[in-house]
PDB file of N, CA and C in Angstrom:
ATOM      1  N   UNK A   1     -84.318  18.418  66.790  1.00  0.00           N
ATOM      2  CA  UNK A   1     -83.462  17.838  67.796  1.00  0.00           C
ATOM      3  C   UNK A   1     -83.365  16.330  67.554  1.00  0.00           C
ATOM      4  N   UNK A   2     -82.092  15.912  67.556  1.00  0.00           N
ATOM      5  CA  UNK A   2     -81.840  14.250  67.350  1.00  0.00           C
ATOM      6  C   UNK A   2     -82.499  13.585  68.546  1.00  0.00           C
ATOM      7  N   UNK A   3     -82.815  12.455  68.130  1.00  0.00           N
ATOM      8  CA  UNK A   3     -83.015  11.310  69.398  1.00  0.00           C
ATOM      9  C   UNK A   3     -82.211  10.719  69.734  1.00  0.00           C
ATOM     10  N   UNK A   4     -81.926  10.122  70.694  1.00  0.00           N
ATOM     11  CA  UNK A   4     -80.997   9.491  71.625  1.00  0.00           C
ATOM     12  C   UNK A   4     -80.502   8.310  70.430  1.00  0.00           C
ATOM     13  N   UNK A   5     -81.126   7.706  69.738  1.00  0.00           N
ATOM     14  CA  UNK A   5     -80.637   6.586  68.588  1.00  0.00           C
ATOM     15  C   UNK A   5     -80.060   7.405  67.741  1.00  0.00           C
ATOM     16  N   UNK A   6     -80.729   8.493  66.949  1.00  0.00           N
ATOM     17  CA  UNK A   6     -79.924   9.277  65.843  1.00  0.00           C
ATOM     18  C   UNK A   6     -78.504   9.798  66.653  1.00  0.00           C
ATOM     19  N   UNK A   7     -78.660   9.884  67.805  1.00  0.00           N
ATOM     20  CA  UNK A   7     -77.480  10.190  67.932  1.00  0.00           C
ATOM     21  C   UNK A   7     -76.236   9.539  68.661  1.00  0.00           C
ATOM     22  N   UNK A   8     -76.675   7.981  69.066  1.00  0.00           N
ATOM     23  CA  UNK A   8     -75.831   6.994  69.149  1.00  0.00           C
ATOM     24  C   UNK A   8     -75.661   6.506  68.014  1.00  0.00           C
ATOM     25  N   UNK A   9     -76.104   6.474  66.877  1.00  0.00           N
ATOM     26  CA  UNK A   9     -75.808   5.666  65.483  1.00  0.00           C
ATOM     27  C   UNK A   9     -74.742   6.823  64.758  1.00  0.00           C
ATOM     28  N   UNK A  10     -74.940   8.291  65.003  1.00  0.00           N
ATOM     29  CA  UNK A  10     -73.697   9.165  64.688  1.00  0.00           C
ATOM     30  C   UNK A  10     -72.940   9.177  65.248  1.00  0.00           C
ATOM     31  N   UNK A  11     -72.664   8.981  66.530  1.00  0.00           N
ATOM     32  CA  UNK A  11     -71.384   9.157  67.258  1.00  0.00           C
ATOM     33  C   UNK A  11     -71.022   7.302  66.897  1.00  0.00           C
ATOM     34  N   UNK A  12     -71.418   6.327  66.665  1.00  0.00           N
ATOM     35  CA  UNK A  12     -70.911   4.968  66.580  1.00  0.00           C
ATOM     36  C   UNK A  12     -70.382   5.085  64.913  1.00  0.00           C
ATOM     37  N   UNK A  13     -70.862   5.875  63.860  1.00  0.00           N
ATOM     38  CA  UNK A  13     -70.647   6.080  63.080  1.00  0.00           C
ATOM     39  C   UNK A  13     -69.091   6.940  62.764  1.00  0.00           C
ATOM     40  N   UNK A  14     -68.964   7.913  63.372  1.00  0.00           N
ATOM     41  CA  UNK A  14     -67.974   8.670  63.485  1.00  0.00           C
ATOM     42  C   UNK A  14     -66.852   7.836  64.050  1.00  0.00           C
ATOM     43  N   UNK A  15     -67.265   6.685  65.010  1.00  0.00           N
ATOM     44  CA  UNK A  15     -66.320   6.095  65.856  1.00  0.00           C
ATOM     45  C   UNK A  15     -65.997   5.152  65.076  1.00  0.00           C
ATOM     46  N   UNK A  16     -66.788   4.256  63.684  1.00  0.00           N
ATOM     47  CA  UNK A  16     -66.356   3.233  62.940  1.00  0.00           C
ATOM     48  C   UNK A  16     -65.265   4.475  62.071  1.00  0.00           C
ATOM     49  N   UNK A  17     -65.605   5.611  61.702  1.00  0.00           N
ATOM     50  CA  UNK A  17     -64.387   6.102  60.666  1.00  0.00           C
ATOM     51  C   UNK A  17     -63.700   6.392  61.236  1.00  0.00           C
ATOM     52  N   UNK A  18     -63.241   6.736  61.991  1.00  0.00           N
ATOM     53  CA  UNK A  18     -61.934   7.465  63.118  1.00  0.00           C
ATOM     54  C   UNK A  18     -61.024   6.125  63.221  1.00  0.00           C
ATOM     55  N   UNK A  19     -61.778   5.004  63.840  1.00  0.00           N
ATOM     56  CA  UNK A  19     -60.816   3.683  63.946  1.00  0.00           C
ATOM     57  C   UNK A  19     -60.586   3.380  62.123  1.00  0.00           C
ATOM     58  N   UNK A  20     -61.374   3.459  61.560  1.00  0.00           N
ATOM     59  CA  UNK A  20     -61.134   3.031  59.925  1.00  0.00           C
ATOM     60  C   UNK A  20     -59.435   3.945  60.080  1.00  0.00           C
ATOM     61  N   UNK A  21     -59.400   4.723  59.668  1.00  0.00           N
ATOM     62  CA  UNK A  21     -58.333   6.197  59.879  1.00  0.00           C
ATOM     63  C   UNK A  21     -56.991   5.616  60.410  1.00  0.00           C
ATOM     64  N   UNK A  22     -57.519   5.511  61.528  1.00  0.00           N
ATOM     65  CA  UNK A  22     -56.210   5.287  62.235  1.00  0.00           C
ATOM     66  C   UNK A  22     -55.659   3.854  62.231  1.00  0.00           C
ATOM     67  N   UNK A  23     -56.864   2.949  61.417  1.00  0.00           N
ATOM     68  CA  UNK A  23     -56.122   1.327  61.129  1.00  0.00           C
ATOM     69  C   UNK A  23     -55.615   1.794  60.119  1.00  0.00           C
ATOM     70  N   UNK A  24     -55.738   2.257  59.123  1.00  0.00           N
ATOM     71  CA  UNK A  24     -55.032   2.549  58.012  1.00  0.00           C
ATOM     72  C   UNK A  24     -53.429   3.388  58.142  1.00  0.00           C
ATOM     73  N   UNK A  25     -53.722   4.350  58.997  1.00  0.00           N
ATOM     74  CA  UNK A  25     -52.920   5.385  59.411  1.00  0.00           C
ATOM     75  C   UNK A  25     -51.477   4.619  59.778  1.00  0.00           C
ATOM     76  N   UNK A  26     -52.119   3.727  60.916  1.00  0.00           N
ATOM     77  CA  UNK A  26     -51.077   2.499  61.702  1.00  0.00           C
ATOM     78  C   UNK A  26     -49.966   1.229  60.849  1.00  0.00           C
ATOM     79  N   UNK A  27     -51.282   0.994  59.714  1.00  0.00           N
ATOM     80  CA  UNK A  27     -50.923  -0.187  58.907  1.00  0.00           C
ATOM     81  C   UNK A  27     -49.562   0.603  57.710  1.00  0.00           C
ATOM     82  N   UNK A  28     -50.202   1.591  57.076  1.00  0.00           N
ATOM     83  CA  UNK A  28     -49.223   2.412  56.435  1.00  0.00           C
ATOM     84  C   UNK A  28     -47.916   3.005  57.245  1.00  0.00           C
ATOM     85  N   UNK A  29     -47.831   3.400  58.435  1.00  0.00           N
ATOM     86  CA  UNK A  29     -46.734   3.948  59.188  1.00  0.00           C
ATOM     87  C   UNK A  29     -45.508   2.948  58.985  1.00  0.00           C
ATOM     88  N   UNK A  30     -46.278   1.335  60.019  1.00  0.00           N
ATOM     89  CA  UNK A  30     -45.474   0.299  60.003  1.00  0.00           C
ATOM     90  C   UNK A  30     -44.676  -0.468  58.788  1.00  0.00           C
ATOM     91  N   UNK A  31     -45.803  -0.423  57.611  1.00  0.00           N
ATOM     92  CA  UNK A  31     -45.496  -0.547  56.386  1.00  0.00           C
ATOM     93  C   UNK A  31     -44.192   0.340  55.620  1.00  0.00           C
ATOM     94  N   UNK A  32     -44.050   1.504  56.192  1.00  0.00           N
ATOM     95  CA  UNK A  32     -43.131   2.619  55.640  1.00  0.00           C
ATOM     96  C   UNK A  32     -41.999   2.175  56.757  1.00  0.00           C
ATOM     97  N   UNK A  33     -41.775   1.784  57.598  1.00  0.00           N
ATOM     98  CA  UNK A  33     -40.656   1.821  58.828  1.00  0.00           C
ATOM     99  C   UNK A  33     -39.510   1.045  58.553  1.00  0.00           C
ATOM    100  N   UNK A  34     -38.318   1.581  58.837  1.00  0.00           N
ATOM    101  CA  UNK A  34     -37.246   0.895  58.366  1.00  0.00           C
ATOM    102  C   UNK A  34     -36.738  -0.010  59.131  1.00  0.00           C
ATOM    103  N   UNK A  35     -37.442  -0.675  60.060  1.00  0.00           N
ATOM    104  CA  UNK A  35     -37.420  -1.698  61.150  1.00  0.00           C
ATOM    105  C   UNK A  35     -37.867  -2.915  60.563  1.00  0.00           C
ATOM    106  N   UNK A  36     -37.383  -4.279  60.144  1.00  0.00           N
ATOM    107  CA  UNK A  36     -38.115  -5.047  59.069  1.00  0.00           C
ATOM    108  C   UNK A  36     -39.316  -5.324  60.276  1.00  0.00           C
ATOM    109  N   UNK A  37     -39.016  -5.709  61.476  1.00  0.00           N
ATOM    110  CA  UNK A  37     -39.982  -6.566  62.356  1.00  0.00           C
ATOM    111  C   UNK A  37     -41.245  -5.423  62.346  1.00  0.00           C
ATOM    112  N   UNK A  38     -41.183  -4.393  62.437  1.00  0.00           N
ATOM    113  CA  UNK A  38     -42.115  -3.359  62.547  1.00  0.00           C
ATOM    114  C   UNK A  38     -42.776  -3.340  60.921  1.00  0.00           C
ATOM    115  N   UNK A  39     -41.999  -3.373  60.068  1.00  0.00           N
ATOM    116  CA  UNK A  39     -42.459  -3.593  58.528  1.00  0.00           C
ATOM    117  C   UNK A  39     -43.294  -4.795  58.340  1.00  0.00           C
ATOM    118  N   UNK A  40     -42.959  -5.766  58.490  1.00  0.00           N
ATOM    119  CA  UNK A  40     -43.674  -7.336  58.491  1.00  0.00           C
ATOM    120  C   UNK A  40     -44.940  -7.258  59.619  1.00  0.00           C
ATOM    121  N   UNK A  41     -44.684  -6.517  60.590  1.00  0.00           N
ATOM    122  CA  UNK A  41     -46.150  -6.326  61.216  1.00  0.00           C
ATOM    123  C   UNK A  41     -46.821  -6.013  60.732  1.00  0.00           C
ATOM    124  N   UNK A  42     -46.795  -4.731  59.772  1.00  0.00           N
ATOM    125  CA  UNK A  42     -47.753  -4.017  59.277  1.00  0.00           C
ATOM    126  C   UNK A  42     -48.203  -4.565  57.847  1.00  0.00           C
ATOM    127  N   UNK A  43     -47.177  -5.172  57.628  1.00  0.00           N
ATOM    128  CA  UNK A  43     -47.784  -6.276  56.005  1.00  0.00           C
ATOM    129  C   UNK A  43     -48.547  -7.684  56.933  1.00  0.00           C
ATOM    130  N   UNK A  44     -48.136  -8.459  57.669  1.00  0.00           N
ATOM    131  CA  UNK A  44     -49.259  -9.540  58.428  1.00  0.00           C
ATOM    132  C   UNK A  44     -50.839  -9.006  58.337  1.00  0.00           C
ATOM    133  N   UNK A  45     -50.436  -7.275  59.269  1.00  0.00           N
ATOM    134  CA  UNK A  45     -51.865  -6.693  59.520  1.00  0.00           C
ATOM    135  C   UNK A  45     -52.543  -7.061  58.542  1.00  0.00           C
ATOM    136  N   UNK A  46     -52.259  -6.117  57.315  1.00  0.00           N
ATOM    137  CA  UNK A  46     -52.534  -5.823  56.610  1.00  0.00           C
ATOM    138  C   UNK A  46     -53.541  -6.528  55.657  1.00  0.00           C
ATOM    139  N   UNK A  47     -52.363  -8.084  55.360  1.00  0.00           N
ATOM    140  CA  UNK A  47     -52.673  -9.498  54.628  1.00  0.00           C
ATOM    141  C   UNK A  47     -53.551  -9.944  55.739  1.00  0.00           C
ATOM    142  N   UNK A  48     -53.963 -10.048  56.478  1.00  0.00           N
ATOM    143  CA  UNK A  48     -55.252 -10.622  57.575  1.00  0.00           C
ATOM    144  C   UNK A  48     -56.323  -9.749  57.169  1.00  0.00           C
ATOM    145  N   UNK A  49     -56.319  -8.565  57.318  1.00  0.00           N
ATOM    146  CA  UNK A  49     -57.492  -7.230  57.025  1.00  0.00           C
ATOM    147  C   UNK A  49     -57.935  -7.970  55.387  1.00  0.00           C
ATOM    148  N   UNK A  50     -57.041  -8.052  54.470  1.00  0.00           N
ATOM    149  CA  UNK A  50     -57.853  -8.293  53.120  1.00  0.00           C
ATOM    150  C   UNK A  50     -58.366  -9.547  53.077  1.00  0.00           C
ATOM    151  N   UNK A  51     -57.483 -11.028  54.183  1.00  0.00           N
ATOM    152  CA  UNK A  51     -58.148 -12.162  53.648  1.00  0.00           C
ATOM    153  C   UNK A  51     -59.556 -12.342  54.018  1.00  0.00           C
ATOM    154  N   UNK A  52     -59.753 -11.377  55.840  1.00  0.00           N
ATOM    155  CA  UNK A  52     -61.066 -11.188  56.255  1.00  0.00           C
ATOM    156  C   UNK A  52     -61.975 -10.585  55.262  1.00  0.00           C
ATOM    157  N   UNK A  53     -61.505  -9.241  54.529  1.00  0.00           N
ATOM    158  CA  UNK A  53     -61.885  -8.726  53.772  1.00  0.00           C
ATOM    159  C   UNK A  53     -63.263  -9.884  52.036  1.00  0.00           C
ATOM    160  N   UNK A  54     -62.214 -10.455  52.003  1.00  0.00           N
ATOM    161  CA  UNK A  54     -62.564 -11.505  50.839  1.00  0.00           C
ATOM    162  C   UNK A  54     -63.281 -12.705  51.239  1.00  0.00           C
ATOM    163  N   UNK A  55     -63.520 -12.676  52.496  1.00  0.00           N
ATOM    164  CA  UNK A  55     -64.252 -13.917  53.529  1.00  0.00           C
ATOM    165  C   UNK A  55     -63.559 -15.055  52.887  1.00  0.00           C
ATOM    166  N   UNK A  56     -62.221 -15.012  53.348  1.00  0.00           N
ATOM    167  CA  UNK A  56     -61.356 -16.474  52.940  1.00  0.00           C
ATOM    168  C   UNK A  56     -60.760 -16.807  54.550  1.00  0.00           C
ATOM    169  N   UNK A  57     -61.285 -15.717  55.318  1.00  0.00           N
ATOM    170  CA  UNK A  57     -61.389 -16.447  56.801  1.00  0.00           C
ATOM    171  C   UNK A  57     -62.599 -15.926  57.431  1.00  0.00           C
ATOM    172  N   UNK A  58     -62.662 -16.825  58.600  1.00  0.00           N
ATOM    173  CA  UNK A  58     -63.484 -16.487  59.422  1.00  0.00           C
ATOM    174  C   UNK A  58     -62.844 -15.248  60.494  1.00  0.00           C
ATOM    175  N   UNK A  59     -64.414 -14.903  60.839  1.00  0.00           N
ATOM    176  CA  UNK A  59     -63.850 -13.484  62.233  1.00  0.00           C
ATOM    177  C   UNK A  59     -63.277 -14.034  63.289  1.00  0.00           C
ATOM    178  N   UNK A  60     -63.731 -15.091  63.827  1.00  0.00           N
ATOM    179  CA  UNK A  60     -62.389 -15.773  64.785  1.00  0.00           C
ATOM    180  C   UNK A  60     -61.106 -16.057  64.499  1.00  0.00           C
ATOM    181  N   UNK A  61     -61.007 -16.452  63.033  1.00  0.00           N
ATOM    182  CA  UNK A  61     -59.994 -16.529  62.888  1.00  0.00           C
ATOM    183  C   UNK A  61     -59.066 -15.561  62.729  1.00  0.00           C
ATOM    184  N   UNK A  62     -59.637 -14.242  62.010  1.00  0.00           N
ATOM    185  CA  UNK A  62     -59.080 -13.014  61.712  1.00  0.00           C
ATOM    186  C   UNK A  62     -58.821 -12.628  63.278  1.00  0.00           C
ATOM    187  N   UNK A  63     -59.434 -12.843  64.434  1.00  0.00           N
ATOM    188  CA  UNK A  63     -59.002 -12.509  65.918  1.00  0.00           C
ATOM    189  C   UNK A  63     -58.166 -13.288  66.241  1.00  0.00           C
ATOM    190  N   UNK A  64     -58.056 -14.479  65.894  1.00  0.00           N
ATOM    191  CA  UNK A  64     -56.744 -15.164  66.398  1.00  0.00           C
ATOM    192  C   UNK A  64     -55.573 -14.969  65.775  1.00  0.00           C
ATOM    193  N   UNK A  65     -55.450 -14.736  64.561  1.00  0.00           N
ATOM    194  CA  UNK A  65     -54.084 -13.990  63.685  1.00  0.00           C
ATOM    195  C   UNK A  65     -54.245 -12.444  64.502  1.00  0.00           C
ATOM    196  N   UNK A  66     -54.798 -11.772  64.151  1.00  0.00           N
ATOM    197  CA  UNK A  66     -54.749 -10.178  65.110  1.00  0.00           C
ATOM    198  C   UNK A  66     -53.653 -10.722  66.698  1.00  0.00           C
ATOM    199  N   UNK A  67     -54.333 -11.686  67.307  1.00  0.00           N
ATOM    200  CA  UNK A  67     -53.916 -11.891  68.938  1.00  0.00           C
ATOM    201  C   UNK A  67     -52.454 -12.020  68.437  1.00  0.00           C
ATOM    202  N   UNK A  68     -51.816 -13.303  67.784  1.00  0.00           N
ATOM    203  CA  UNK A  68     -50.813 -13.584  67.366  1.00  0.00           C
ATOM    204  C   UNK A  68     -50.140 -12.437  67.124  1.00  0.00           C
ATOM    205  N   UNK A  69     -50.231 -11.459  65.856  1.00  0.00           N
ATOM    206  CA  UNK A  69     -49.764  -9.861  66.169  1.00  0.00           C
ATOM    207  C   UNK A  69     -49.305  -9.535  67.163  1.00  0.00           C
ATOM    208  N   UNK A  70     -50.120  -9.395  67.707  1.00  0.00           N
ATOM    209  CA  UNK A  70     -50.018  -8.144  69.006  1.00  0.00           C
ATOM    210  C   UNK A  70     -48.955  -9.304  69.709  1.00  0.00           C
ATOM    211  N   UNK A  71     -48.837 -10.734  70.143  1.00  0.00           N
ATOM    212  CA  UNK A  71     -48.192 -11.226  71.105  1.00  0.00           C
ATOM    213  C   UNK A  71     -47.219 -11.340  70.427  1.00  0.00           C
ATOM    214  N   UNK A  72     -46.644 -11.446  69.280  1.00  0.00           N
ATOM    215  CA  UNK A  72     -45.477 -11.192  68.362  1.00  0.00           C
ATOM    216  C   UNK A  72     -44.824 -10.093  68.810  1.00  0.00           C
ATOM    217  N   UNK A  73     -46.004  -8.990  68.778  1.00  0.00           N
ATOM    218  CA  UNK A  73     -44.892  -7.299  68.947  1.00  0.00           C
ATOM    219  C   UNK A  73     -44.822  -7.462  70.531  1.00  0.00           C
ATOM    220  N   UNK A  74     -45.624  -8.105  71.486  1.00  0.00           N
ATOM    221  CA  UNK A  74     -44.915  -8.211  72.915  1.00  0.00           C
ATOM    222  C   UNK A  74     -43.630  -8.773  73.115  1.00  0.00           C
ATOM    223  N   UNK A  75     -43.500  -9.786  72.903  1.00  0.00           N
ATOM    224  CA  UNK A  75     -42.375 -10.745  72.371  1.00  0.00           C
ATOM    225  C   UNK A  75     -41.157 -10.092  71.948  1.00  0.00           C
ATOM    226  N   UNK A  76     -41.269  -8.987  70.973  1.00  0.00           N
ATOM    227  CA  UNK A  76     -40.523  -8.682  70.493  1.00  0.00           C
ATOM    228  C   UNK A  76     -39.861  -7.532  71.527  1.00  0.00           C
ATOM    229  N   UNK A  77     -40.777  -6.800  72.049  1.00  0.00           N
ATOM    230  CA  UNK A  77     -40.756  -5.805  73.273  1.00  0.00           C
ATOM    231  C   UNK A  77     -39.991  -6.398  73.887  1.00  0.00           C
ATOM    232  N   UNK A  78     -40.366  -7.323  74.659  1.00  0.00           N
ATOM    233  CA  UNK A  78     -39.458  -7.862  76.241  1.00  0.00           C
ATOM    234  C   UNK A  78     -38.143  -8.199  75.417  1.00  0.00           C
ATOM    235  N   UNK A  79     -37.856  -8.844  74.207  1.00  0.00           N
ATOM    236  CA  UNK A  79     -36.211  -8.923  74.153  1.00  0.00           C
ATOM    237  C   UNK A  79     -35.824  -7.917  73.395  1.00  0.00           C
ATOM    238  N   UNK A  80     -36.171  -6.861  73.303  1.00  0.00           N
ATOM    239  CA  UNK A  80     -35.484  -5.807  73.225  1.00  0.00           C
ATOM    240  C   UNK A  80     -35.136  -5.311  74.447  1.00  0.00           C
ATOM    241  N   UNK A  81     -36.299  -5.382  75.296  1.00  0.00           N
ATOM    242  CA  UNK A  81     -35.934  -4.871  76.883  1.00  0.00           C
ATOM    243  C   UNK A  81     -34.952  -5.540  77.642  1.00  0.00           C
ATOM    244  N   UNK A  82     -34.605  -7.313  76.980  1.00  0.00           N
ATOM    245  CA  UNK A  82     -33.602  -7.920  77.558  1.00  0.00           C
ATOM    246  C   UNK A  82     -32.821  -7.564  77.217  1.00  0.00           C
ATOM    247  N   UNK A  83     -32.001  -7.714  75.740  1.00  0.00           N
ATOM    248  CA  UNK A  83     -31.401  -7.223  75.051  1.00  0.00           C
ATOM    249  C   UNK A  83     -29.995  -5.713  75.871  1.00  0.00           C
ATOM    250  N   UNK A  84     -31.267  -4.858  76.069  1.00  0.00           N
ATOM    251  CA  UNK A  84     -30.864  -3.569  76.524  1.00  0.00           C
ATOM    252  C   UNK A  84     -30.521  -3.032  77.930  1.00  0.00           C
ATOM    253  N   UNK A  85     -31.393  -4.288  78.952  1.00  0.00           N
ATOM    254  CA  UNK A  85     -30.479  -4.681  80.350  1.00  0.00           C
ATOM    255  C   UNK A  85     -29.239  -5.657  80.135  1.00  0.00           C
ATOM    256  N   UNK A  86     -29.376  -6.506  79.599  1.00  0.00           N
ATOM    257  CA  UNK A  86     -28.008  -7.173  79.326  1.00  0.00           C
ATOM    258  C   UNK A  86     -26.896  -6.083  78.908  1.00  0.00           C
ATOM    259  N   UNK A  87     -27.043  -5.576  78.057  1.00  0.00           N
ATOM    260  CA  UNK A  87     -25.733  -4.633  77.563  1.00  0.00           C
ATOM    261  C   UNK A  87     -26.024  -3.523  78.580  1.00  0.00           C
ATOM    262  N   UNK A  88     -26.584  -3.226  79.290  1.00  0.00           N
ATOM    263  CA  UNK A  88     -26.468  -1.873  80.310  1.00  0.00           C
ATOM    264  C   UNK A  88     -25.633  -2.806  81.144  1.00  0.00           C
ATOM    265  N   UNK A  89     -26.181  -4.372  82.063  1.00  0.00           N
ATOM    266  CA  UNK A  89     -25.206  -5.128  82.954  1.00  0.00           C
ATOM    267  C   UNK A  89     -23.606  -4.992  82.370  1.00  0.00           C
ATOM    268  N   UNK A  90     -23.716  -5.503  81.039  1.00  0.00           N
ATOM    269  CA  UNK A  90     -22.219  -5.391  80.374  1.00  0.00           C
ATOM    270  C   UNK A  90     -20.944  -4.355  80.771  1.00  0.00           C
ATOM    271  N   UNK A  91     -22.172  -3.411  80.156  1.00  0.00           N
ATOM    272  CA  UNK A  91     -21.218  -1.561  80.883  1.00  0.00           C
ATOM    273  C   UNK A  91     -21.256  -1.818  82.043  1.00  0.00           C
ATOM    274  N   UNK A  92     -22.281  -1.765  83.017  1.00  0.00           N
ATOM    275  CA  UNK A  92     -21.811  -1.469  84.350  1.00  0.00           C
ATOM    276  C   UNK A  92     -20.915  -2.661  85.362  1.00  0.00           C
ATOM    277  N   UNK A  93     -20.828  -3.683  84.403  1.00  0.00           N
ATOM    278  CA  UNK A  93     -20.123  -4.715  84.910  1.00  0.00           C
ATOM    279  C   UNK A  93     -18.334  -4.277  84.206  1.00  0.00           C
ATOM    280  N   UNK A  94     -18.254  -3.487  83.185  1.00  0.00           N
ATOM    281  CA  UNK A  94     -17.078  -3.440  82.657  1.00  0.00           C
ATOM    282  C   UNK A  94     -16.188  -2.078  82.979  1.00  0.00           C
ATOM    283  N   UNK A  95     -17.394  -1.246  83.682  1.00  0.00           N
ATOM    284  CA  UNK A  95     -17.051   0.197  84.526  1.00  0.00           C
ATOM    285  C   UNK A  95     -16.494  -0.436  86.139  1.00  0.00           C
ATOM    286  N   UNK A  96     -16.879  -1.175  86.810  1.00  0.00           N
ATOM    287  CA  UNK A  96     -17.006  -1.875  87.707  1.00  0.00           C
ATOM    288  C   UNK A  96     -15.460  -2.311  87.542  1.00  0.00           C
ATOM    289  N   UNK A  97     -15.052  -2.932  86.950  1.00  0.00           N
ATOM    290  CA  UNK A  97     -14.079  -3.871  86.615  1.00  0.00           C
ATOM    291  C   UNK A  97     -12.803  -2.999  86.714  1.00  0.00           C
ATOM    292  N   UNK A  98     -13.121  -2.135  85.609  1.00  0.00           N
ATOM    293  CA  UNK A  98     -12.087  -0.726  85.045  1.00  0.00           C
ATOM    294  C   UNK A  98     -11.652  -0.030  86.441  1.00  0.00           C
ATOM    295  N   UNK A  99     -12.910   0.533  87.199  1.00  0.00           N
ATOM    296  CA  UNK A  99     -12.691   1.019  88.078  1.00  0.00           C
ATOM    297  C   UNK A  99     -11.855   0.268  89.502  1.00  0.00           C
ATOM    298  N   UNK A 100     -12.441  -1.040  89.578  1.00  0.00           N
ATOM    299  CA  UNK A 100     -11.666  -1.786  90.250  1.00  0.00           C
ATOM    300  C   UNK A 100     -10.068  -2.116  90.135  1.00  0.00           C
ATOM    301  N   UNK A 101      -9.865  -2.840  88.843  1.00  0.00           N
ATOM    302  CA  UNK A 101      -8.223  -2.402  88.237  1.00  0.00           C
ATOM    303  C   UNK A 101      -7.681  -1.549  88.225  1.00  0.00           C
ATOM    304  N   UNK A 102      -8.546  -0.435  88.160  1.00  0.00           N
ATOM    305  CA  UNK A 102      -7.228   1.023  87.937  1.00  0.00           C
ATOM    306  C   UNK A 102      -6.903   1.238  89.589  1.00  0.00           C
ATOM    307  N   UNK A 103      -8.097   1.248  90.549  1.00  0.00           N
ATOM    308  CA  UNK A 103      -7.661   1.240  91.600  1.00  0.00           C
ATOM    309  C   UNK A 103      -6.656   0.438  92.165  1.00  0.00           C
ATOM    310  N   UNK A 104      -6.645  -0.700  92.298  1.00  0.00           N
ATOM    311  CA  UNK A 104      -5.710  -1.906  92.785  1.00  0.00           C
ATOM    312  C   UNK A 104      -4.474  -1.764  91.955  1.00  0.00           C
ATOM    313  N   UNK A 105      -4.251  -1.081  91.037  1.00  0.00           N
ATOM    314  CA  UNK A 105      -3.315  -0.665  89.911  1.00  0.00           C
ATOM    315  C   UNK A 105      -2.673   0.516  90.880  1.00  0.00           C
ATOM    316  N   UNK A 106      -3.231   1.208  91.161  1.00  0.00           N
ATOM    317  CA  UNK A 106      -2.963   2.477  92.182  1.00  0.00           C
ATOM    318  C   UNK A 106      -1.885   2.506  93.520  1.00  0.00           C
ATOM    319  N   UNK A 107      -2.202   0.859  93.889  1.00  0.00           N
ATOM    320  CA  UNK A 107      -2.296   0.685  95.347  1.00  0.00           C
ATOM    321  C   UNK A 107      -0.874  -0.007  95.456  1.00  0.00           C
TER     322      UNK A 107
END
């Protein structure tokens, strides 16, 4: 029967390869995507993972490029989300309009 350490050092073990997996999994997806901004994420990742890799940065620093990432792809989120209320306002401002003219057109 394992001890409580043998078997927090396997399950922390299993939990370093699973995240190994799925950083890779993530970095390759984005890397393959025909979205450049989604492509260039996953090459940034990527180029941060090897310079940490080669200790040509520090781990803070490799966390402060990571943060930058992630607030890049937020960034990029909200003006897409603007983006996509603006042109929904557009339509419903140009349905609005249509509908208004054809009526008064009517009258």
């Amino acid at each position: 029967m394992a001890t409580i350490s043998e078997f927090l050092d396997a399950l922390l073990d299993e939990g370093k390869d699973f995240a190994r997996g799925e950083l890779k999994a993530v970095i390759r997806d984005a890397k393959s995507d025909n979205r450049l901004f989604i492509k260039h994420m996953g090459e940034l990742t990527e180029e941060f993972i090897e310079l940490r890799a080669l200790n040509k940065i520090s781990n803070l620093e490799f966390k402060n490029l990571m943060k930058d990432v992630v607030d890049l792809n937020k960034l990029q989120y909200h003006k897409l989300s603007v983006e996509a209320k603006t042109r929904a306002e557009k339509i419903s401002n140009s349905l609005s309009d249509l509908v208004t003219n054809k009526l008064l057109a009517l009258i």
